[in-house]
Structures are given as structure tokens and as C-alpha cells.
Protein backbone atom coordinates (compact mmCIF):
# COMPACT_ATOMS: atom_id res chain seq x y z
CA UNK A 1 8.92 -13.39 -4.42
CA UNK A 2 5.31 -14.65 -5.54
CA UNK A 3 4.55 -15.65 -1.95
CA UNK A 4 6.55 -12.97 -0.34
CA UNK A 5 4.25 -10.24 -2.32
CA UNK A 6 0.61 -12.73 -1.41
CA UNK A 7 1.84 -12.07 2.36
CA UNK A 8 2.61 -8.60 2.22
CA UNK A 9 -1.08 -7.89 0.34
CA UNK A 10 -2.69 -10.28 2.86
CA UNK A 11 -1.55 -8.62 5.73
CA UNK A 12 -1.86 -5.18 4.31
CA UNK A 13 -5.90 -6.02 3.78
CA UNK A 14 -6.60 -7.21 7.32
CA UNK A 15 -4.51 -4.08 8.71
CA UNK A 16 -7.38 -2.09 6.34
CA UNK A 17 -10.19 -3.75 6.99
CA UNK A 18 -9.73 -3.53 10.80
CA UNK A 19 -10.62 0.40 10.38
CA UNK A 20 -13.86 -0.27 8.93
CA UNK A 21 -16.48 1.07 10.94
CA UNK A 22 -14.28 3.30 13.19
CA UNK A 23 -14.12 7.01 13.22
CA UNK A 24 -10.40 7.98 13.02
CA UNK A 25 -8.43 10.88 13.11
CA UNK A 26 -6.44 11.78 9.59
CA UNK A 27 -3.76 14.37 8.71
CA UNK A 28 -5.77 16.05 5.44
CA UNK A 29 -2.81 16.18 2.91
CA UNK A 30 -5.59 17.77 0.00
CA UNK A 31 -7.28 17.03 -2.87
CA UNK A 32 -7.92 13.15 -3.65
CA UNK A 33 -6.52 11.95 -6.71
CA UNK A 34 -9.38 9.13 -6.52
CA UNK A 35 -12.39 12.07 -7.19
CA UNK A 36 -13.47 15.29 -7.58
CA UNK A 37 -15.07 16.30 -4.63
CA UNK A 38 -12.56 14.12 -2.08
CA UNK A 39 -10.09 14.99 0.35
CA UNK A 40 -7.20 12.80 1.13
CA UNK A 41 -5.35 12.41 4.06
CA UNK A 42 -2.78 9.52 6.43
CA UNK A 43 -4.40 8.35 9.65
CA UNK A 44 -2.16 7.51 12.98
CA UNK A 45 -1.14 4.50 11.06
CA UNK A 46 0.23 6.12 8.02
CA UNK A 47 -2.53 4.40 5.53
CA UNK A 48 -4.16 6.63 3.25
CA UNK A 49 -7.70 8.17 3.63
CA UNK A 50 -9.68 9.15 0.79
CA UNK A 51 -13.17 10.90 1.98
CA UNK A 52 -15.76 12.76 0.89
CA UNK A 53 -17.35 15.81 3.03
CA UNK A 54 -15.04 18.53 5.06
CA UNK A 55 -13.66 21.78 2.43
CA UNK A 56 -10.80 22.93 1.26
CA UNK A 57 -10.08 24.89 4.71
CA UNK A 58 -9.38 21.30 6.34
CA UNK A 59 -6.45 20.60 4.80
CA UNK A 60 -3.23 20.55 7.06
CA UNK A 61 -5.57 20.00 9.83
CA UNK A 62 -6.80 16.68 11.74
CA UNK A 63 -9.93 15.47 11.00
CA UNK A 64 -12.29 13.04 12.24
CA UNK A 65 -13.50 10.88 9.40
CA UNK A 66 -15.66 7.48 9.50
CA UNK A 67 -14.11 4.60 7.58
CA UNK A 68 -16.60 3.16 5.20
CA UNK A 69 -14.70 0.52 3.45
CA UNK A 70 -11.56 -0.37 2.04
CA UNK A 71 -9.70 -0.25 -1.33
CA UNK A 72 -6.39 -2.48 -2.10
CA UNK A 73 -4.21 0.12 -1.29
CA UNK A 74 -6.57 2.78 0.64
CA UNK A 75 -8.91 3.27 2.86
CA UNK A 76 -12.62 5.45 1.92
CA UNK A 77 -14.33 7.26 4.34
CA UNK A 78 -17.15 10.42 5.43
CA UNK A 79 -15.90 13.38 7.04
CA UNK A 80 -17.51 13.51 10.38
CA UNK A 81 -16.52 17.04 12.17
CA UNK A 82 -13.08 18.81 12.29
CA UNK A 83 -10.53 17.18 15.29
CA UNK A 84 -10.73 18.96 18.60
């Protein structure tokens, strides 16, 4: 189980760190539970988003967000512009 859960977290990391640097589109789902001041939101790839920037009136939309890094479980990013 050990090694079974080492793979899964491995894999999960390189699937987050290949976002880094990209501007991707996210589903804002609201308020991130990571900081006041955040949004939160799933890209096309169902990971979750937490970014600063954008307002209260983007959530439910798409947004276009630049990944800055990523977390264990989570990627953080800037809101760039709301999704055409």
C-alpha cells in the first residue's frame, strides 16, 4: 500500500507541476478555503486552482488564470482576465 500511495503522489506532482507557467482556463467554484482574498476553481483537468485576483462576480464563470506553482494537492495561480 506504502508504494502504491509513493506512486499515486509521484505521479499526481508531475501531472501539477506540468501547469506551471501556463495560463489555463478554470471553472471558479468560490471562495478559497486556502485564504482570504482567493478564489478557487477545477481546470480542464479536474485539479484544483486556488488564485488570487478576479471578484466575487467570477464565480460560476471560466477564467483565465496563470499557474504560479504547485501545492501537494493544488495548484496556485494569478487571475489573468475573465474567459472569452
Amino acid at each position: 500500500l506504502t508504494v502504491l500511495q509513493e506512486l499515486l503522489h509521484t505521479t499526481m506532482m508531475e501531472g501539477l507541476r506540468d501547469h506551471v507557467g501556463r495560463t489555463v482556463e478554470v471553472l471558479v467554484e468560490g471562495p478559497s478555503r486556502r485564504g482570504v482574498g482567493q478564489l478557487s476553481g477545477r481546470t480542464d483537468t479536474n485539479y484544483v486552482l486556488n488564485f488570487t485576483g478576479g471578484g466575487a462576480d467570477q464565480i460560476g464563470r471560466i477564467a483565465r488564470v496563470r499557474v504560479e506553482s504547485a501545492a501537494r494537492h493544488s495548484l496556485l495561480g494569478v487571475y489573468v482576465e475573465a474567459s472569452r
